[in-house]
N, C-alpha and C. Protein backbone atom coordinates (compact mmCIF):
# COMPACT_ATOMS: atom_id res chain seq x y z
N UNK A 1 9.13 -22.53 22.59
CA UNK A 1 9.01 -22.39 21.14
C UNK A 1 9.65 -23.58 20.41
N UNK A 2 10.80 -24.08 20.99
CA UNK A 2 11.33 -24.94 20.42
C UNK A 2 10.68 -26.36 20.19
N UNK A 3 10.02 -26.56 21.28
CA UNK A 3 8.91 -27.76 21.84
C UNK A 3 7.89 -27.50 20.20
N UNK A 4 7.56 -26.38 20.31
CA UNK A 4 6.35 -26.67 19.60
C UNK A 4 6.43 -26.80 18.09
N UNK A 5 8.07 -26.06 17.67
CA UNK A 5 8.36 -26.45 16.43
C UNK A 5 8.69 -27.96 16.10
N UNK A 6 8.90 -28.52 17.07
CA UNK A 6 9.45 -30.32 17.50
C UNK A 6 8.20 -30.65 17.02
N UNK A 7 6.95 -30.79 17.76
CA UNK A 7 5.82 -31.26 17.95
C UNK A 7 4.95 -30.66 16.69
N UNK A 8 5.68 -30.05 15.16
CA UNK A 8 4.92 -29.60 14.57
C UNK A 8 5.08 -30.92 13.44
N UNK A 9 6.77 -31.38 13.42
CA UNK A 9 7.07 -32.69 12.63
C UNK A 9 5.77 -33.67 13.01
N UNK A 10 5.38 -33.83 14.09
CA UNK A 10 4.59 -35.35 14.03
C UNK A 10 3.02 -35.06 13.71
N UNK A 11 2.54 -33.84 13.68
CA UNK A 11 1.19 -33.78 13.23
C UNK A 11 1.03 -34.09 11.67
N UNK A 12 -0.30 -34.90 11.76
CA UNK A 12 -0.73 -35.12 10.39
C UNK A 12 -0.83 -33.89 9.46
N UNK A 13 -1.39 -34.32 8.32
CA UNK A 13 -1.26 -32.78 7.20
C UNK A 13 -2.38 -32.53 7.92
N UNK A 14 -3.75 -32.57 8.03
CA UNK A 14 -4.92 -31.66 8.48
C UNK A 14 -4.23 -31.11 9.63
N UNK A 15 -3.80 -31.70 11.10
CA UNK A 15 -3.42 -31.18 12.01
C UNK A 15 -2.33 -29.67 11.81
N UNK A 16 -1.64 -30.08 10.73
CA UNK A 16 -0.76 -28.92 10.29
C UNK A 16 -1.58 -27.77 10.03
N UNK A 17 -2.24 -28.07 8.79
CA UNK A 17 -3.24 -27.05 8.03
C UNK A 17 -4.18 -26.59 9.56
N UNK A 18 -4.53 -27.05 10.50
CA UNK A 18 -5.56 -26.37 11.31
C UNK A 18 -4.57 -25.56 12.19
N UNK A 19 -3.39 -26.13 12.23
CA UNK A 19 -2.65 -25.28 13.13
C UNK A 19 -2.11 -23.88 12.86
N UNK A 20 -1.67 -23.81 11.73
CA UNK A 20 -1.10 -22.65 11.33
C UNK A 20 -2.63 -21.82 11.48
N UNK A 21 -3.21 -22.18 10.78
CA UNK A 21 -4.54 -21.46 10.28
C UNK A 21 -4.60 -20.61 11.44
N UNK A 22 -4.58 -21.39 12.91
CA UNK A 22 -5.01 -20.99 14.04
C UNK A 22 -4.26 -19.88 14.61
N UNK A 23 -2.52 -20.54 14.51
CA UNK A 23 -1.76 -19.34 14.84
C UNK A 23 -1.65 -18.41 14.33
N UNK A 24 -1.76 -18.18 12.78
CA UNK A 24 -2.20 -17.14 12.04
C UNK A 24 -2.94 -15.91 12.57
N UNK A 25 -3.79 -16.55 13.14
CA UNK A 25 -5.35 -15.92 13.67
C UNK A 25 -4.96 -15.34 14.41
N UNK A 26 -4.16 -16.39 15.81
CA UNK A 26 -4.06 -15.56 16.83
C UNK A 26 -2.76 -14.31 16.90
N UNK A 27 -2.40 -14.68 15.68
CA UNK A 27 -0.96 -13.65 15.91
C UNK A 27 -1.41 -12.53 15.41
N UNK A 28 -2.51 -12.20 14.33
CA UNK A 28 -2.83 -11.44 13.47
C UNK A 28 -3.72 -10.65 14.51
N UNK A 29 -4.30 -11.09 15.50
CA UNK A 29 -5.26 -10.94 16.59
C UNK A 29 -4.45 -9.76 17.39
N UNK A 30 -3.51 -10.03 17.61
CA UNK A 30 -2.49 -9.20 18.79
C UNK A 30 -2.17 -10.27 19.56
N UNK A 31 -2.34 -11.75 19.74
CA UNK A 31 -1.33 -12.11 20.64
C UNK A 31 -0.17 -12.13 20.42
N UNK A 32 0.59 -12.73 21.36
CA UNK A 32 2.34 -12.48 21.33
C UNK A 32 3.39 -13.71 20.72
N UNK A 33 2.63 -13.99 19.47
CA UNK A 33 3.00 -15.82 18.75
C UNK A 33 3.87 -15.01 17.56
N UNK A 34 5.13 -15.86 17.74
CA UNK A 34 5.76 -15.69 16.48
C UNK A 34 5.48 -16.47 15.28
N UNK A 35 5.13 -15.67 14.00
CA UNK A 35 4.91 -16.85 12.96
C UNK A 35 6.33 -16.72 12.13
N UNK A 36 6.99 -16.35 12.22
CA UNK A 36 8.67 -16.04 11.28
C UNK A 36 9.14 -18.07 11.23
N UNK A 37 9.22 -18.13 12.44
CA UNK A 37 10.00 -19.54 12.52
C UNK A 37 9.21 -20.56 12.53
N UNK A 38 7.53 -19.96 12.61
CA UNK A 38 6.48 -21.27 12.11
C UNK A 38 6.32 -21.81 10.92
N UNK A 39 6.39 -20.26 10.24
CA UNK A 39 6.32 -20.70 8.50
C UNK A 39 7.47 -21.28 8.09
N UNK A 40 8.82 -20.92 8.73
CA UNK A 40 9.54 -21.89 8.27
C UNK A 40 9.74 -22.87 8.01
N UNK A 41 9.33 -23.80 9.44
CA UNK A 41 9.10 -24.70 9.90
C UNK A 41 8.33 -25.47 8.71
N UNK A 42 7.33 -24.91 8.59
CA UNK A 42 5.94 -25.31 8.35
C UNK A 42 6.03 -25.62 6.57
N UNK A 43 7.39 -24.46 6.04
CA UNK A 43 7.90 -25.18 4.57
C UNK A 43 8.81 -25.77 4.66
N UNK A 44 9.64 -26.39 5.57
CA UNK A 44 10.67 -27.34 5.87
C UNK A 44 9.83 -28.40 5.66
N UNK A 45 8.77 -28.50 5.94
CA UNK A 45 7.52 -29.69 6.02
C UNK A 45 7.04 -30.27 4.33
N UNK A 46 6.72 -28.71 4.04
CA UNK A 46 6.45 -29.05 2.67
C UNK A 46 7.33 -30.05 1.58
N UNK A 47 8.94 -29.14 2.13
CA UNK A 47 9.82 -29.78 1.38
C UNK A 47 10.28 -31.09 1.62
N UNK A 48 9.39 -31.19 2.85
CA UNK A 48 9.88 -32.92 2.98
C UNK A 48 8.45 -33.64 3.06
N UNK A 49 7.63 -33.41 2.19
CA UNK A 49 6.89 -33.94 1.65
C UNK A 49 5.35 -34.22 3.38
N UNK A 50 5.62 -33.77 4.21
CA UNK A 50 4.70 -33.87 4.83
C UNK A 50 3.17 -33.29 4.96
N UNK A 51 3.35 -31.89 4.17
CA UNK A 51 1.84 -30.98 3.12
C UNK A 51 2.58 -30.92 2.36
N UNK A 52 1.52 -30.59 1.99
CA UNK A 52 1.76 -29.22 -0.05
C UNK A 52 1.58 -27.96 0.30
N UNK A 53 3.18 -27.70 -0.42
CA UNK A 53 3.42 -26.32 -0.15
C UNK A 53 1.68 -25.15 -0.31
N UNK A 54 0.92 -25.54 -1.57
CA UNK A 54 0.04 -24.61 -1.59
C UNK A 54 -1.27 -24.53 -0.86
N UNK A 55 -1.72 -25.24 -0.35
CA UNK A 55 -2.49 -25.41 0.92
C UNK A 55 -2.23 -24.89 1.89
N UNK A 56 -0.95 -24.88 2.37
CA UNK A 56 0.14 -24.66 3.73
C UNK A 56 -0.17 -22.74 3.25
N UNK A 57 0.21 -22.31 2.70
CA UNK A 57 -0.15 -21.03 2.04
C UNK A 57 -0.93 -20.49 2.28
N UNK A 58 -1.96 -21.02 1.85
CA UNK A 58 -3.71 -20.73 1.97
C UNK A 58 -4.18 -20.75 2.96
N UNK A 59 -4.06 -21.75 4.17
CA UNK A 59 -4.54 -21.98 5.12
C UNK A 59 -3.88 -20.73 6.13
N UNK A 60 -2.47 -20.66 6.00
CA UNK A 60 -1.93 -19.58 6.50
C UNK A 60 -2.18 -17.97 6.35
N UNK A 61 -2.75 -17.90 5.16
CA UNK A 61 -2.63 -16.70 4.54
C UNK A 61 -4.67 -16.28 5.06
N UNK A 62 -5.71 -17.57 5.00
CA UNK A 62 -6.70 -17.60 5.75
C UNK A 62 -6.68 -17.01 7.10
N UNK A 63 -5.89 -17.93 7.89
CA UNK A 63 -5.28 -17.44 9.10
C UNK A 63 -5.20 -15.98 9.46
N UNK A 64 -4.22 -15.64 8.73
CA UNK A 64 -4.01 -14.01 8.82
C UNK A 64 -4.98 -13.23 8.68
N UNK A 65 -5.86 -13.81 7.47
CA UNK A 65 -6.88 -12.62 7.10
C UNK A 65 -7.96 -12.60 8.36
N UNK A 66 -8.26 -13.88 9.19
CA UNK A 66 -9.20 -14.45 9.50
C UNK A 66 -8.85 -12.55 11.13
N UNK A 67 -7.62 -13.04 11.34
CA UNK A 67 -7.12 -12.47 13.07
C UNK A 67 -6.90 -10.53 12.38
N UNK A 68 -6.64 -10.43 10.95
CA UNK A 68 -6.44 -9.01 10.50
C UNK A 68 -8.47 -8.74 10.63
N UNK A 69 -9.13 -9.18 9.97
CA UNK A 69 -10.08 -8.67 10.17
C UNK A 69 -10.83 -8.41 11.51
N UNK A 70 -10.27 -9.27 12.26
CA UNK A 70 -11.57 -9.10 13.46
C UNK A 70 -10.70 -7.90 14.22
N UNK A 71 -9.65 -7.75 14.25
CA UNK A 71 -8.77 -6.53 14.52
C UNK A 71 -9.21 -5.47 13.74
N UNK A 72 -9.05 -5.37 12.43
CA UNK A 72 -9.96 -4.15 11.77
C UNK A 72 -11.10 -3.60 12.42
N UNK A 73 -12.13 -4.82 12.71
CA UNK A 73 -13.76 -4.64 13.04
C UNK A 73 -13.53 -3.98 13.98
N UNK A 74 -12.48 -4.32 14.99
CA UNK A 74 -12.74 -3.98 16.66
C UNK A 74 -12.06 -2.63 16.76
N UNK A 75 -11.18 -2.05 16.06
CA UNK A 75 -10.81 -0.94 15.56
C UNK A 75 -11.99 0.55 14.58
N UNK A 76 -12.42 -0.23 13.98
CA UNK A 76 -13.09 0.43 12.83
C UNK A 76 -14.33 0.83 13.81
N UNK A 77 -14.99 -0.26 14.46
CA UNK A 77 -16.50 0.02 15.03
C UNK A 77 -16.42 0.29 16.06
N UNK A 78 -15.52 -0.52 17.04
CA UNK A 78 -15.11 0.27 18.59
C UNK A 78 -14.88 1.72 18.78
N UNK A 79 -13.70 1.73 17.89
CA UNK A 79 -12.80 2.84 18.01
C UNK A 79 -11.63 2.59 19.28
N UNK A 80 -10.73 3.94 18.91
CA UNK A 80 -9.46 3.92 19.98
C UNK A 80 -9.66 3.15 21.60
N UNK A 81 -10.80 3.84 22.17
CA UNK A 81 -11.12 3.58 23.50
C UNK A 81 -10.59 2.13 23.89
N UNK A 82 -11.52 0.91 23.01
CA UNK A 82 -11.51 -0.35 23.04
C UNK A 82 -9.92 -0.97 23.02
N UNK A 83 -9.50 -0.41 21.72
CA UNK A 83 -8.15 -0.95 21.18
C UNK A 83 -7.38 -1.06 22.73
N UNK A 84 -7.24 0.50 23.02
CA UNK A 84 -6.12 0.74 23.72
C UNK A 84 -6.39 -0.09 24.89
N UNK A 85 -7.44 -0.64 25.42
CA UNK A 85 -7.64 -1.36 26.76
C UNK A 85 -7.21 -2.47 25.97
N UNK A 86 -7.91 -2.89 24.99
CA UNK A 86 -7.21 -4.26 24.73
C UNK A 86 -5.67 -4.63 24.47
N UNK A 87 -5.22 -3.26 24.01
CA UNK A 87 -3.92 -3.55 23.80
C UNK A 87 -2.96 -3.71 25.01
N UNK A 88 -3.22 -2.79 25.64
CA UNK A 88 -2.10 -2.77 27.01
C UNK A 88 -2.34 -4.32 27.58
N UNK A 89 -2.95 -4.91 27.36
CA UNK A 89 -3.13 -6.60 28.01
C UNK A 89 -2.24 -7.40 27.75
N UNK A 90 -1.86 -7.29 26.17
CA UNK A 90 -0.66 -7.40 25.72
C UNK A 90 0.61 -6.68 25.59
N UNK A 91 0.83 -5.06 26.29
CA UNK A 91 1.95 -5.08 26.19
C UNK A 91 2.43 -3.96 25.59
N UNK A 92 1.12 -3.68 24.37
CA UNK A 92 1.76 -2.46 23.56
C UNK A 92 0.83 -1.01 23.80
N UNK A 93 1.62 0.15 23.80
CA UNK A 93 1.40 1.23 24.24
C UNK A 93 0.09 1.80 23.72
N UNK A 94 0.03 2.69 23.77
CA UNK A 94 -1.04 3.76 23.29
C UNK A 94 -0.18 4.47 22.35
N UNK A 95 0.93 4.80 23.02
CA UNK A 95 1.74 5.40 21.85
C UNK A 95 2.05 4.67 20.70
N UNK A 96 2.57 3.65 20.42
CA UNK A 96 2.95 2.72 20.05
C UNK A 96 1.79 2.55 18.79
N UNK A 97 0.87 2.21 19.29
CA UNK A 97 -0.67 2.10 18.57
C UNK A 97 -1.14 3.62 17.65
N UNK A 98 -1.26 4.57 18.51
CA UNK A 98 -1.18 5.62 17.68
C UNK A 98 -0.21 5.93 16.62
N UNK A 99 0.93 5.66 16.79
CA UNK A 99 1.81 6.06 15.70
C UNK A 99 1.61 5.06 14.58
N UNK A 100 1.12 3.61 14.59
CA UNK A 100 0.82 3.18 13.74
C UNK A 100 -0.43 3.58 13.10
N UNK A 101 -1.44 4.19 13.74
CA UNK A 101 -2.46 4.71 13.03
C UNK A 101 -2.54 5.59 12.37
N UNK A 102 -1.64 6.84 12.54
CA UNK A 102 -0.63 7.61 11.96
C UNK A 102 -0.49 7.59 11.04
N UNK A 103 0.75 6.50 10.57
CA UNK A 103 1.52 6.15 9.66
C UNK A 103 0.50 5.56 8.60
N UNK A 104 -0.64 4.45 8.98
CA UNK A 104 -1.48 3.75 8.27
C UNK A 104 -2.15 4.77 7.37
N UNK A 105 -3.07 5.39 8.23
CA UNK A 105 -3.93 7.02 7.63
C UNK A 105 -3.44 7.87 6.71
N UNK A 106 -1.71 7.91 6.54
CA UNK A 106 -1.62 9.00 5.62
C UNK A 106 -0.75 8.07 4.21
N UNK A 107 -0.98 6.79 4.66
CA UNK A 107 -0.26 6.12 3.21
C UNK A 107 -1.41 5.26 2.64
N UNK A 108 -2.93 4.90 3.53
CA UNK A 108 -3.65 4.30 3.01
C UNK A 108 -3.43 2.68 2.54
N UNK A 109 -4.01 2.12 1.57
CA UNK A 109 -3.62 1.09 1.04
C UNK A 109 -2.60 0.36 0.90
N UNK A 110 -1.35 1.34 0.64
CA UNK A 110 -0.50 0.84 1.10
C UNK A 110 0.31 0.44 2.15
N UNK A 111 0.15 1.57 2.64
CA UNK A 111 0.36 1.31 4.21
C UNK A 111 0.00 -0.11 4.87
N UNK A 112 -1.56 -0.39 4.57
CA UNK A 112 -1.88 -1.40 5.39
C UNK A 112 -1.20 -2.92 4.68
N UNK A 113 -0.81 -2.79 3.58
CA UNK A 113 0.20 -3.47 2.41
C UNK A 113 0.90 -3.45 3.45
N UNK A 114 2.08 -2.70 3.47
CA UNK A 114 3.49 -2.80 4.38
C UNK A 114 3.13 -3.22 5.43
N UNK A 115 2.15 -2.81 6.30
CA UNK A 115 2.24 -3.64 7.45
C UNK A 115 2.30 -4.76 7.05
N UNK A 116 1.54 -5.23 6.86
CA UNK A 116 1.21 -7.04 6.74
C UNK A 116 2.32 -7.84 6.28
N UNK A 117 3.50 -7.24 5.63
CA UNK A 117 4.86 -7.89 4.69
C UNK A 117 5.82 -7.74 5.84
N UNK A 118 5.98 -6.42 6.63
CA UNK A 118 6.78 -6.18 8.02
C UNK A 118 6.80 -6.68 8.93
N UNK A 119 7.64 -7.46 10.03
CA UNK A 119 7.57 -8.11 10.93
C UNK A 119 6.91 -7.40 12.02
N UNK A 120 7.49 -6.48 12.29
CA UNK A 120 7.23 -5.36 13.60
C UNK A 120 6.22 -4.75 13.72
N UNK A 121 5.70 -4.66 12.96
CA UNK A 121 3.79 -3.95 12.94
C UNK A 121 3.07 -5.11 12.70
N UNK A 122 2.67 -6.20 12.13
CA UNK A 122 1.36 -6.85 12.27
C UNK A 122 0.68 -7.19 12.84
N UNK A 123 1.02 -7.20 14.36
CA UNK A 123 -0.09 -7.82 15.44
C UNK A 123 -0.71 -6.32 15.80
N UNK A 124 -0.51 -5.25 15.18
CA UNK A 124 -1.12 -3.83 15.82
C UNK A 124 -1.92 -3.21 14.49
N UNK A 125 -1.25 -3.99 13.35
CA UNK A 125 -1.46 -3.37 12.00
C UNK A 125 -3.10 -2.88 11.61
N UNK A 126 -3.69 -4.18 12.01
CA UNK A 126 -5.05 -3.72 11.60
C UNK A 126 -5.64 -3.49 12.87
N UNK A 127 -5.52 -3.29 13.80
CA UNK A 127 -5.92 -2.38 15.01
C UNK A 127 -5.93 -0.97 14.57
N UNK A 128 -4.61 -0.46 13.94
CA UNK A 128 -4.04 0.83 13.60
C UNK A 128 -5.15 1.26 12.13
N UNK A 129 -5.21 0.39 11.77
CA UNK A 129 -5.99 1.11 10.00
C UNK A 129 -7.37 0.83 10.41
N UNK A 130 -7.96 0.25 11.64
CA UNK A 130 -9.74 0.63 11.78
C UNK A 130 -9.81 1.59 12.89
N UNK A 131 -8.78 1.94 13.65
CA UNK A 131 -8.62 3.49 14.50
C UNK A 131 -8.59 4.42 13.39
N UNK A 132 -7.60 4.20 12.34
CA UNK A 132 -7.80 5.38 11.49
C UNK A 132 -8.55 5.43 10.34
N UNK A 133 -9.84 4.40 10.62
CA UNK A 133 -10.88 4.55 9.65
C UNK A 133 -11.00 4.41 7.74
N UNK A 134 -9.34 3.51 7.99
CA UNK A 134 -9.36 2.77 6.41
C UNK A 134 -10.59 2.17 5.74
N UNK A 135 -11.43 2.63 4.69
CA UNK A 135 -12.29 2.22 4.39
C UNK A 135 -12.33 0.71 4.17
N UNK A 136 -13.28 0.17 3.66
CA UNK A 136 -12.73 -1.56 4.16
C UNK A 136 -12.92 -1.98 2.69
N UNK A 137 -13.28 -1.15 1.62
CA UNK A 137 -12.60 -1.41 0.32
C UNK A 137 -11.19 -1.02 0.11
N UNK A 138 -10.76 -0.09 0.52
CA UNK A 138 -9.38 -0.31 0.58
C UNK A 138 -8.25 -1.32 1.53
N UNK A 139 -8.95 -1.44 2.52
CA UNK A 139 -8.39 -2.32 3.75
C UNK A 139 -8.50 -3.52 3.44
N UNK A 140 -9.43 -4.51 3.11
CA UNK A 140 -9.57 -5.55 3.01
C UNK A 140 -8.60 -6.38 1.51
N UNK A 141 -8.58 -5.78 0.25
CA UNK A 141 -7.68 -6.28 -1.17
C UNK A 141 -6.25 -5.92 -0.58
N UNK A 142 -5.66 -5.05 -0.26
CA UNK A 142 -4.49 -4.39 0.50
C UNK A 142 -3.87 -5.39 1.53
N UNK A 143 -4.81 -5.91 2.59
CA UNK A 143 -4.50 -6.67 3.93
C UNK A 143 -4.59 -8.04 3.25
N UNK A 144 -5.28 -8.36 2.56
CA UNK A 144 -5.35 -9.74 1.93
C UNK A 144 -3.55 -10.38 1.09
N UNK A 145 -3.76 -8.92 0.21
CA UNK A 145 -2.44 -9.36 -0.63
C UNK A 145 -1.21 -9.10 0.16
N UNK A 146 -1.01 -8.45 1.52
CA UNK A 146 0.00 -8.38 1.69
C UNK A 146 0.23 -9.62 2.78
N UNK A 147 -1.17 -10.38 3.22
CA UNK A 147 -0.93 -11.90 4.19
C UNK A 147 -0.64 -12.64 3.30
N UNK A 148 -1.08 -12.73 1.73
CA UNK A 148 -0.62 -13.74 0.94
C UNK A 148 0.78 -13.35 0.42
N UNK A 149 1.28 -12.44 -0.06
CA UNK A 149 2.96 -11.85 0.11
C UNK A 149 3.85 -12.73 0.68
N UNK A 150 3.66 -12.47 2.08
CA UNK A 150 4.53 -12.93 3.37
C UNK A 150 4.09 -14.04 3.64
N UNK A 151 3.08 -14.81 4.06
CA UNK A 151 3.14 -16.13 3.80
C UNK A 151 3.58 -16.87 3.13
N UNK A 152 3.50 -16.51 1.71
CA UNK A 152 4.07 -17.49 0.63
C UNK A 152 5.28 -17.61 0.68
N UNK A 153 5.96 -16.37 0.48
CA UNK A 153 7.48 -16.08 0.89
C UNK A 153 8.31 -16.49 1.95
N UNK A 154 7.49 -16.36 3.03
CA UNK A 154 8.67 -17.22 4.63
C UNK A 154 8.48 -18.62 4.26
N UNK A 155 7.07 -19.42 3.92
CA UNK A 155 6.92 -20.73 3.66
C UNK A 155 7.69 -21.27 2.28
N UNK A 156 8.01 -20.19 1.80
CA UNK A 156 8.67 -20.79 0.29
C UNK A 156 10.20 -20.77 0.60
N UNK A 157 10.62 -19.84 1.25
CA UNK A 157 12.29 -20.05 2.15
C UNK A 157 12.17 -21.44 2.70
N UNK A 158 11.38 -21.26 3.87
CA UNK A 158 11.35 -22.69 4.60
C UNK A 158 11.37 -24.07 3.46
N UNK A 159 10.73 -24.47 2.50
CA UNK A 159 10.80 -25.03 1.44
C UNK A 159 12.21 -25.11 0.84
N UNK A 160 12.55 -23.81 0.29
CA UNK A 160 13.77 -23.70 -0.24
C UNK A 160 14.94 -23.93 0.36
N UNK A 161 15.03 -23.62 1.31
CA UNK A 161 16.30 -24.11 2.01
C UNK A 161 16.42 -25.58 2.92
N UNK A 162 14.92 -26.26 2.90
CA UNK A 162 15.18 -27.79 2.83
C UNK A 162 15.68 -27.52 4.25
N UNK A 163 16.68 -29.39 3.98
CA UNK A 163 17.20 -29.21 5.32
C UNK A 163 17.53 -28.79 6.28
N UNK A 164 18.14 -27.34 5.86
CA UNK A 164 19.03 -26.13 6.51
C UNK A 164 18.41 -25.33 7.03
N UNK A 165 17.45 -25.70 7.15
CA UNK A 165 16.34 -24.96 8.16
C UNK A 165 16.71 -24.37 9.21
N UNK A 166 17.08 -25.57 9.69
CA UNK A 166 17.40 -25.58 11.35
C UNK A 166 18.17 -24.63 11.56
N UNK A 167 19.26 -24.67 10.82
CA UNK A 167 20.65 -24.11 10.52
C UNK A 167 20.24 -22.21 10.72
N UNK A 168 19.30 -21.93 9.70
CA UNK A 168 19.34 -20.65 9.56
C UNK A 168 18.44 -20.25 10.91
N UNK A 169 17.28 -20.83 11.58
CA UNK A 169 16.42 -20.69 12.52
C UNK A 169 17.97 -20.03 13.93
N UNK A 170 19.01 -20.48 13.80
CA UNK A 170 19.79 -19.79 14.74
C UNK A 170 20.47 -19.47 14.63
N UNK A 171 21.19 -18.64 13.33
CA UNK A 171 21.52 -18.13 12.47
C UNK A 171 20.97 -16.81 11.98
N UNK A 172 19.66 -16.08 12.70
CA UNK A 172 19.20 -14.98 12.27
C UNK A 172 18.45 -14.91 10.81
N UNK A 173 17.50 -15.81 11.45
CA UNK A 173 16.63 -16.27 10.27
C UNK A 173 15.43 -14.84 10.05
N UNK A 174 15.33 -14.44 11.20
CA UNK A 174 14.93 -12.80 10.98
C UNK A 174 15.47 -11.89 10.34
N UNK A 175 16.66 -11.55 9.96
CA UNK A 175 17.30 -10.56 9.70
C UNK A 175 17.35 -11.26 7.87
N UNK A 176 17.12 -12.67 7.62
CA UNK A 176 17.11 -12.89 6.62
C UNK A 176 15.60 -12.79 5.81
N UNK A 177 14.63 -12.90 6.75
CA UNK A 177 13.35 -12.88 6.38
C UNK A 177 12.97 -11.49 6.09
N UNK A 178 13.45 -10.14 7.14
CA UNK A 178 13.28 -9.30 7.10
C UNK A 178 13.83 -8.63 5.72
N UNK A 179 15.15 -9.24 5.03
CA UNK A 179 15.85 -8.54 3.90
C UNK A 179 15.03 -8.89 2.44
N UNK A 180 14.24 -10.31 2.72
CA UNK A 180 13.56 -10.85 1.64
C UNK A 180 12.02 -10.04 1.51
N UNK A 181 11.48 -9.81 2.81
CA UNK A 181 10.40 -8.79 2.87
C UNK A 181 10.58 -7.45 2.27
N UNK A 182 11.98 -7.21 2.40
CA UNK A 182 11.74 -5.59 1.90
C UNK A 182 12.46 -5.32 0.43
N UNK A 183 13.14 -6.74 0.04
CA UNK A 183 13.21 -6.69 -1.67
C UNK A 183 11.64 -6.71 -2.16
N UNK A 184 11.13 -7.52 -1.84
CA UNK A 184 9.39 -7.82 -2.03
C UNK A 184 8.73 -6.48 -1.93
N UNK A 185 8.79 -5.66 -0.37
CA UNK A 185 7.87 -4.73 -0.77
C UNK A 185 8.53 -3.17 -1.99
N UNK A 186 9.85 -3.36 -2.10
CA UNK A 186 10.52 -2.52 -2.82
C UNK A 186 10.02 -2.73 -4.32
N UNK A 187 10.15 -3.79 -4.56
CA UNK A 187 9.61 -4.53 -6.07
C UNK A 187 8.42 -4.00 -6.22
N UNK A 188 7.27 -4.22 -5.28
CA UNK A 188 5.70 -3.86 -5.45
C UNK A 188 5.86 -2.37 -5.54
N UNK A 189 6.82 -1.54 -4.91
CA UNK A 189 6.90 0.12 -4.19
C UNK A 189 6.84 0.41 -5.73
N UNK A 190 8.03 -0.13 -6.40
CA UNK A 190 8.31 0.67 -7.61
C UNK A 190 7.01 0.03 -8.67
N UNK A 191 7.06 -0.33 -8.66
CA UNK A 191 5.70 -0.85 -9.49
C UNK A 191 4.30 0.05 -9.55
N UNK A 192 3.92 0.29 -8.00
CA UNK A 192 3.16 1.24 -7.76
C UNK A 192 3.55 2.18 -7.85
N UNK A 193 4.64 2.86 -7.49
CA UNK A 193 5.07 4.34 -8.05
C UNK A 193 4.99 4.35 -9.78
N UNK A 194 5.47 3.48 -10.68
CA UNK A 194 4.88 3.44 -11.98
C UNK A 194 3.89 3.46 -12.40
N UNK A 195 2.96 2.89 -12.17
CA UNK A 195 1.63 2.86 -12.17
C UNK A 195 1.24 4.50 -11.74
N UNK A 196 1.36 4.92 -10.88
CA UNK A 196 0.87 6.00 -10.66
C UNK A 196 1.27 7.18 -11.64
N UNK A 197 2.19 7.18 -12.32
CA UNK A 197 3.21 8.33 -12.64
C UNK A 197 2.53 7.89 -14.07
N UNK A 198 1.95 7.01 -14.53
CA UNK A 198 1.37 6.58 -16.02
C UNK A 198 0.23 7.72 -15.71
N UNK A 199 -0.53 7.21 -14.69
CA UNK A 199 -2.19 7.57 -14.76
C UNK A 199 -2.30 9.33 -14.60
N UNK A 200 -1.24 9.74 -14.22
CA UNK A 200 -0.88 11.36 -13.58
C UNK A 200 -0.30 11.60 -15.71
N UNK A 201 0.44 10.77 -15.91
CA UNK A 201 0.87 10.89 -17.32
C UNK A 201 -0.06 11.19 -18.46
């Protein structure tokens, strides 16, 4: 991992922009790629002028949508059967998978929101909401805004903290990403609980 955050300094800006895009994909896919310390990385870049921060975003936030949807599809039209063979290849249970489908099914929209902002569910997230048959007008505005959420946000840390990148990358740059994710989805929580309590009003 360390290699490849090294080897992310010398790529050109397109090479950047195709890369994330890619890992995006594949992480969003179910493989086993961390993007926490890519996006960092990847706005450490911005801030030192190697992309623009808002491209780096986009391309990332593409990424995600690109590896959340084909996970949806293979969920939604397969069904369980498929998932679960595909999943154990990588690692994660049946149980594991079910309880996220679970959880997805009885919060809906939002649900598939939180996944996508949470570290620990996204490579299963949209596996879990086309097992449990999230309609894909709700699945798709939901899964979109919550890859653009968390993208912007880990890449805008990485940005923001500049140099000190490095610093926080071993330092428990998770436990810091994770606290900034859940001011974020708390902010949106109450928002939507307002919203709702108007329209019931």
């Amino acid at each position: 991992m360390t290699h490849i955050l090294s080897q992310l300094t010398h790529l050109p800006p397109l090479g950047v922009y195709a890369f994330v895009l890619l890992w995006l994909a594949g992480e969003s896919v179910g493989l086993p790629l961390p993007d926490e310390a890519i996006l960092l990385t990847l706005g450490f870049l911005a801030h030192r002028g190697t992309v623009s921060l808002v491209p780096l975003i986009l391309c990332a936030t593409v990424g995600s949508a690109i590896g959340a949807t084909v996970s949806y599809q293979i969920g939604y039209a397969l069904g369980r059967p498929v998932v679960i063979r595909l999943a154990s290849k990588v690692g994660v249970s049946a149980q594991r998978l079910d309880e996220a489908a679970s959880w997805v099914r009885k919060r809906g929209g939002i649900g598939v929101f939180l996944t996508r902002v949470v570290p620990f569910a996204r490579n299963v997230a949209s596996y879990a909401a086309g097992i449990a048959a999230i309609p894909p007008r709700v699945f798709y505005p939901a899964m979109l805004l919550g890859a653009l959420v968390w993208c912007a946000t880990v890449t805008s840390v990485g940005d923001a903290l500049g140099a000190n990148y490095r610093n926080i990358l071993h330092l428990g740059f998770k436990g810091l990403l994770i606290g900034l994710g859940l001011v974020v989805v708390a902010i949106l929580g109450w928002i939507a609980w307002r919203s709702i309590r108007r329209r019931r009003g």
